[in-house]
Protein backbone atom coordinates (compact mmCIF):
# COMPACT_ATOMS: atom_id res chain seq x y z
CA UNK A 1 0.00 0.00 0.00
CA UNK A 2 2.97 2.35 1.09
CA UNK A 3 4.62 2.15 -2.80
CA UNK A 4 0.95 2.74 -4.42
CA UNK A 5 0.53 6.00 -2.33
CA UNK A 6 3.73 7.34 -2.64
CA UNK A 7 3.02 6.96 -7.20
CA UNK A 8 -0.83 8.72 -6.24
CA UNK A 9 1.41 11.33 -4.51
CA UNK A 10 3.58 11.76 -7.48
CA UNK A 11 1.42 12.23 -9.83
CA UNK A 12 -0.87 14.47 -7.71
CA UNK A 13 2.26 16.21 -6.26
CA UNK A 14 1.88 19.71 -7.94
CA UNK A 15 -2.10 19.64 -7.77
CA UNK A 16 -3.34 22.55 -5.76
CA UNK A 17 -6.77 22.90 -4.03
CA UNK A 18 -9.21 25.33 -3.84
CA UNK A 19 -7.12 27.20 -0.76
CA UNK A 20 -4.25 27.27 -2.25
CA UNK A 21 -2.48 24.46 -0.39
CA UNK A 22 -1.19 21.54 -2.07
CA UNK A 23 -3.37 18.67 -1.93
CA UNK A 24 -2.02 15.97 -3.68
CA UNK A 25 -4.62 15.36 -6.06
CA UNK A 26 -7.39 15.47 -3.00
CA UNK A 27 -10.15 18.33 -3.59
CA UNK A 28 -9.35 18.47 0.55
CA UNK A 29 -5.57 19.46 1.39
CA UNK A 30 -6.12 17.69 4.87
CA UNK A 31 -7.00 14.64 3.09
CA UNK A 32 -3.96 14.50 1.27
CA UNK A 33 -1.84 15.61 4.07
CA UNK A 34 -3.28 12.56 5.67
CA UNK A 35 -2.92 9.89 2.67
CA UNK A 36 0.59 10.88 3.03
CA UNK A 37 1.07 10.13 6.76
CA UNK A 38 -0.20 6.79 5.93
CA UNK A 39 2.14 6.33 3.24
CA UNK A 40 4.72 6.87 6.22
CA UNK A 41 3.47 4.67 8.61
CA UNK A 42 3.81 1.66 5.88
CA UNK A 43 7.58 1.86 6.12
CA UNK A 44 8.02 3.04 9.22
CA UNK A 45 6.36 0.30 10.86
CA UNK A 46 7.94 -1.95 8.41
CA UNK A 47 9.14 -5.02 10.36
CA UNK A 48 12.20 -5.44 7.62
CA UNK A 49 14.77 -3.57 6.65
CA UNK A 50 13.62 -1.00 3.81
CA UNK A 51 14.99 -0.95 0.46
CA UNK A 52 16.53 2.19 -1.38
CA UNK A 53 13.15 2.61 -2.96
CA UNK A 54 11.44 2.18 0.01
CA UNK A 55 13.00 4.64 1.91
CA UNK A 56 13.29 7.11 -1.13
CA UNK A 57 9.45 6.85 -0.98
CA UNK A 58 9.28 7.51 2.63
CA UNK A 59 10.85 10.16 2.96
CA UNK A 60 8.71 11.93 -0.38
CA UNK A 61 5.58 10.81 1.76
CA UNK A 62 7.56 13.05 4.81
CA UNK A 63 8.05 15.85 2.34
CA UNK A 64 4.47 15.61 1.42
CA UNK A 65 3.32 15.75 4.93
CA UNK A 66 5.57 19.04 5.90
CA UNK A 67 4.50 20.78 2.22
CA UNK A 68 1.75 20.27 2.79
CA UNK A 69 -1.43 22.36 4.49
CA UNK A 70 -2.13 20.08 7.63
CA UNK A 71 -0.40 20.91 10.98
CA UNK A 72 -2.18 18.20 12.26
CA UNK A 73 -1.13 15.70 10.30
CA UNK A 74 2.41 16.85 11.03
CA UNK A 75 2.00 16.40 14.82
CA UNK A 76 0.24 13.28 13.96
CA UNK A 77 3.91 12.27 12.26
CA UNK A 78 5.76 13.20 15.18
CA UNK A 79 3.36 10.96 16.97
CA UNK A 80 4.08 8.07 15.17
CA UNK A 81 7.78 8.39 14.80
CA UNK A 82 7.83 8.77 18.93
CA UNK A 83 5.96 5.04 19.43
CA UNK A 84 8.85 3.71 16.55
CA UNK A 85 11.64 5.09 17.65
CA UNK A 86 11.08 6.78 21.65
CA UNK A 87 12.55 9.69 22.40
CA UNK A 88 16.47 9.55 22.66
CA UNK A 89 19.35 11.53 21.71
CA UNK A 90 19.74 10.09 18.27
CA UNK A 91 16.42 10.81 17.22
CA UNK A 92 16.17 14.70 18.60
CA UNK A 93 19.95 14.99 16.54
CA UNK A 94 18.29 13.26 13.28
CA UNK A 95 14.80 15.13 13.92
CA UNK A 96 16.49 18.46 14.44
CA UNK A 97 18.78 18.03 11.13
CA UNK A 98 15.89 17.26 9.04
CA UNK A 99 13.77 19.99 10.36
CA UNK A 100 16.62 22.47 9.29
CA UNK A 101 16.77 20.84 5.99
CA UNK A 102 13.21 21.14 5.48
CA UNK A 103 12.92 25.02 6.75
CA UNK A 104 16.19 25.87 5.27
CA UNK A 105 17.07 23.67 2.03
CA UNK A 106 13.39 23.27 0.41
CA UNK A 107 12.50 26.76 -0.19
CA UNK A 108 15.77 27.35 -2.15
CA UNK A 109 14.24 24.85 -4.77
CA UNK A 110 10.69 26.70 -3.98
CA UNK A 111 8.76 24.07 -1.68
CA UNK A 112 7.57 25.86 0.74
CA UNK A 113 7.21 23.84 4.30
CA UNK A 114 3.48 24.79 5.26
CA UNK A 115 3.16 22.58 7.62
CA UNK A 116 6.12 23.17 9.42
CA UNK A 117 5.66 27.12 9.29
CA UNK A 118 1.87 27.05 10.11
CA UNK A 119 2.95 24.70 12.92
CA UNK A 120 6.11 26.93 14.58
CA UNK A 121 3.55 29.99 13.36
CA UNK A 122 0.58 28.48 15.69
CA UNK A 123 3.02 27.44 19.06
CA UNK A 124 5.12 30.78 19.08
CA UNK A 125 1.92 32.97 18.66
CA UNK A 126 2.36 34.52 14.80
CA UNK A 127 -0.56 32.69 13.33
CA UNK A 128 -3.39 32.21 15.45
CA UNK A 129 -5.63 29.05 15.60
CA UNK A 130 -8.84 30.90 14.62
CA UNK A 131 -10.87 28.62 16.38
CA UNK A 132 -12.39 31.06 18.93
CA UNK A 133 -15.34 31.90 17.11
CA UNK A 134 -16.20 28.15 15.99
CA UNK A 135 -16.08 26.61 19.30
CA UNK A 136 -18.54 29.39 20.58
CA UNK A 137 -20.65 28.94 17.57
CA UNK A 138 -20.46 25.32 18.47
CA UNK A 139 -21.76 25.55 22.09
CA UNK A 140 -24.37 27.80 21.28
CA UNK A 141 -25.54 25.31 18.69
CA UNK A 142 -25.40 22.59 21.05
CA UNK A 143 -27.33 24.65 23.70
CA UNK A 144 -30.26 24.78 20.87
CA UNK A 145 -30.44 21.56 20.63
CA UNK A 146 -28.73 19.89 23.78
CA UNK A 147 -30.40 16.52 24.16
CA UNK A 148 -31.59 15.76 20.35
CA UNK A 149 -28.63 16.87 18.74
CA UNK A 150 -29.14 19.22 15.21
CA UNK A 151 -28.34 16.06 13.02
CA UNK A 152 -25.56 14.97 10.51
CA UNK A 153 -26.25 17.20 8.00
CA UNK A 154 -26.60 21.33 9.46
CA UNK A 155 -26.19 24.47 8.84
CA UNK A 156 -25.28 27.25 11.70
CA UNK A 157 -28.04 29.71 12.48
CA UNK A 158 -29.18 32.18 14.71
CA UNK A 159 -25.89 33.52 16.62
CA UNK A 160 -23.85 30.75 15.48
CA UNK A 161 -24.21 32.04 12.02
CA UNK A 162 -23.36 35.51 13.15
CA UNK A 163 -20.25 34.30 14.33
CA UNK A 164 -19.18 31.66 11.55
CA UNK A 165 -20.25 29.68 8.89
CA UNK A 166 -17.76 26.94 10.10
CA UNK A 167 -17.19 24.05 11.53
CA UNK A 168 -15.79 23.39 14.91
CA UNK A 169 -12.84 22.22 13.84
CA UNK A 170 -13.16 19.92 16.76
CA UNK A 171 -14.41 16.05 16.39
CA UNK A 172 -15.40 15.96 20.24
CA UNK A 173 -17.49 19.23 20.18
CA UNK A 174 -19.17 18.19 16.83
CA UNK A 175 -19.91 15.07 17.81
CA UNK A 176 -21.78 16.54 20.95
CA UNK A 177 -23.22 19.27 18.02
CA UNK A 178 -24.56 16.35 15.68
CA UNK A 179 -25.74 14.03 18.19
CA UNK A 180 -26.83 15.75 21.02
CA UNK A 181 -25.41 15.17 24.65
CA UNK A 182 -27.39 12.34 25.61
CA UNK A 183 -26.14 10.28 22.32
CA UNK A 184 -22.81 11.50 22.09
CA UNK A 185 -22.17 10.80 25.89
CA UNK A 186 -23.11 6.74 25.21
CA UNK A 187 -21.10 6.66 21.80
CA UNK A 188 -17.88 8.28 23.62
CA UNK A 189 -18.24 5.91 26.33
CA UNK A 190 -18.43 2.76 24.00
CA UNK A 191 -15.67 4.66 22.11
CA UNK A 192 -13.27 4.78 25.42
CA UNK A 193 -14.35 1.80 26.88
CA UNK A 194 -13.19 0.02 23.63
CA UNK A 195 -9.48 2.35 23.51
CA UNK A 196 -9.58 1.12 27.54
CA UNK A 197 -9.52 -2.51 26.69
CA UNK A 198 -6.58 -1.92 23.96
CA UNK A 199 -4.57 0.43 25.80
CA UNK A 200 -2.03 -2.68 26.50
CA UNK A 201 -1.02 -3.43 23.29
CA UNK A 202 1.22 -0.90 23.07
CA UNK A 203 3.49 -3.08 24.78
CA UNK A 204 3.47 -5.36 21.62
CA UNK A 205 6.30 -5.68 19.85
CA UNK A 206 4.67 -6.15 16.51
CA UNK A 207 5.33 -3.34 14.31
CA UNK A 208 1.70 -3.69 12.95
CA UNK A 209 -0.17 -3.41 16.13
CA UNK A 210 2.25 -0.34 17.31
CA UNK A 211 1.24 1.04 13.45
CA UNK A 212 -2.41 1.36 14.39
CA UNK A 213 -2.08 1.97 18.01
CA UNK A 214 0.39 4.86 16.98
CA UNK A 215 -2.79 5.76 14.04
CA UNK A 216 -5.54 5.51 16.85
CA UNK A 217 -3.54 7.95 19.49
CA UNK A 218 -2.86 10.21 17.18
CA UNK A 219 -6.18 11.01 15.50
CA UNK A 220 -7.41 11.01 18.89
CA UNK A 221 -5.14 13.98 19.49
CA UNK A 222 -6.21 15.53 15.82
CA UNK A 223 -10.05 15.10 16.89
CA UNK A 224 -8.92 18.56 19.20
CA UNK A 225 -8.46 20.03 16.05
CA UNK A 226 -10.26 18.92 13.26
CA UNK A 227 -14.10 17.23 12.90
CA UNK A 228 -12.66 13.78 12.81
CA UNK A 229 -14.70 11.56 14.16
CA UNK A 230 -18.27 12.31 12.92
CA UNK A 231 -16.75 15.40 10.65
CA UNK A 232 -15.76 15.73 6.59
CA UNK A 233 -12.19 14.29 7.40
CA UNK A 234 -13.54 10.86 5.69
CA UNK A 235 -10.51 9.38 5.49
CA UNK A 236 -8.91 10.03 8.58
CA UNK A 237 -12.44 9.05 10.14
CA UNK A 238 -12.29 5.52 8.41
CA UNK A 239 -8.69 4.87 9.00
CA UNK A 240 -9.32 5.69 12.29
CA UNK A 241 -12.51 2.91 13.08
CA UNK A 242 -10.27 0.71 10.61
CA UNK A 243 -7.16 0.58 12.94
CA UNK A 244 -9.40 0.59 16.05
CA UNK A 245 -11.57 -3.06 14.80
CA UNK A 246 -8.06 -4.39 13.88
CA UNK A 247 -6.59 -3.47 17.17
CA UNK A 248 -9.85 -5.01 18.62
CA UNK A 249 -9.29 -8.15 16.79
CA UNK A 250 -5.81 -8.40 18.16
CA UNK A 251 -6.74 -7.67 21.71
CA UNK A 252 -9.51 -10.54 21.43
CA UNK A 253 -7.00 -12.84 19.87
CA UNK A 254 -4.34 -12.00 21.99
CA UNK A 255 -7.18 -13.59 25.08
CA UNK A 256 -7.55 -17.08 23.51
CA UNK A 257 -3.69 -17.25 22.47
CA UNK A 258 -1.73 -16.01 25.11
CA UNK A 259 -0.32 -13.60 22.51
CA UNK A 260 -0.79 -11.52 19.49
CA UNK A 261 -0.21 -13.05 16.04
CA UNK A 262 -0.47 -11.75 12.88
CA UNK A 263 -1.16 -13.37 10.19
């Protein structure tokens, strides 16, 4: 899967959305920012040793990720590379050398790092999260309607129109938007119940289990940020129930076996 979305990436490498961003050949830049983290997490939760190829093609699904619009699919990467790798000396001194390659070195050949800038922009203060306004928009719709929930498909009105015709940007808030608090409430508790009876398998040594419990934590984190879980992030949504029935599969196999195999 990791070599057929690093050739979609290729070809879709110089596409650019409706904002502006590049997107990969996604009409949503997030989407493509995430289609690239994947691509990432195939080789580096590879259990052998990669290939020239394979490595050539992970780090172009890297430079897609930090070209790209998404901060949150960049601290989604740095996520995933801390459950491979741990933090340690070696990787701050290799992390460190290829942020200055990719701040320093890329724009000289005119790719800009987006990520990376909107990132540094958003945690020293320069660009603000303009999320203010949403998440007020977002209570006040979920005051309107705080038991039945305004449904999948809504508009804002009343004040929360006033203050934005967006989103949330928040997967926990929507979801408490959408469904209504009585509904959300029972599907977050059957959603952390479930991540409650997984939480061990970290421990696993297989690369493939650490791949989607690395995936699961960190779209957990993005839901903060982003109207992942019941939201227009349809891939990240589906990867994210995807890894979370394998992992559940592996936790109920791991029961009768004494251990978890893949097969």
């Amino acid at each position: 899967m990791g070599i057929f979305i690093g050739i979609l990436l290729f070809v879709g490498f110089n596409y650019v959305s409706y904002s502006g961003f590049r997107s990969y050949g996604f009409f949503n830049p997030n989407a493509g920012s995430f289609i690239a983290l994947i691509g990432a997490s195939c080789f580096l939760f590879k259990d052998k040793k990669l290939n020239l190829v394979e490595k050539i093609i992970l780090w172009f699904c890297i430079l897609c990720v930090v070209t790209g619009h998404s901060r949150n699919t960049l601290a989604m990467l740095l996520i995933m590379v801390l459950f491979k790798y741990k933090l340690s000396p070696k990787l701050i001194a290799v992390g460190l050398f290829a942020m200055l390659f990719f701040v320093f070195v890329l724009p000289i050949i005119g790719l800009e790092v987006e990520a990376v800038n909107r990132l540094v922009g958003t945690l020293d203060g320069s660009i603000s999260m303009d999320r203010e306004k949403q998440r007020m928009a977002a209570l006040w719709m979920i005051g309107q309607h705080m038991w039945d929930g305004n449904g999948f498909n809504f508009t804002n009105y009343g004040d929360a129109e006033f203050l934005t015709e967006l989103g949330a940007h928040n997967g926990y808030l929507t979801t408490f938007e959408q469904m209504g608090c009585l509904f959300a409430s029972i599907w977050f508790v059957v959603l952390f119940e479930c991540l409650w009876r997984i939480r061990k398998l970290y421990r696993v040594d297989d690369l493939n289990v650490k791949r989607h419990f690395a995936l699961v934590v960190a779209i957990i984190f993005a839901a903060m940020n982003e109207d992942i879980f019941v939201g227009v992030n349809n891939f990240t949504t589906n990867f994210f129930f995807m890894s979370l029935a394998i992992l559940s599969f592996y936790q109920q196999q791991s029961k009768h076996d004494g251990q978890v195999r893949i097969s």
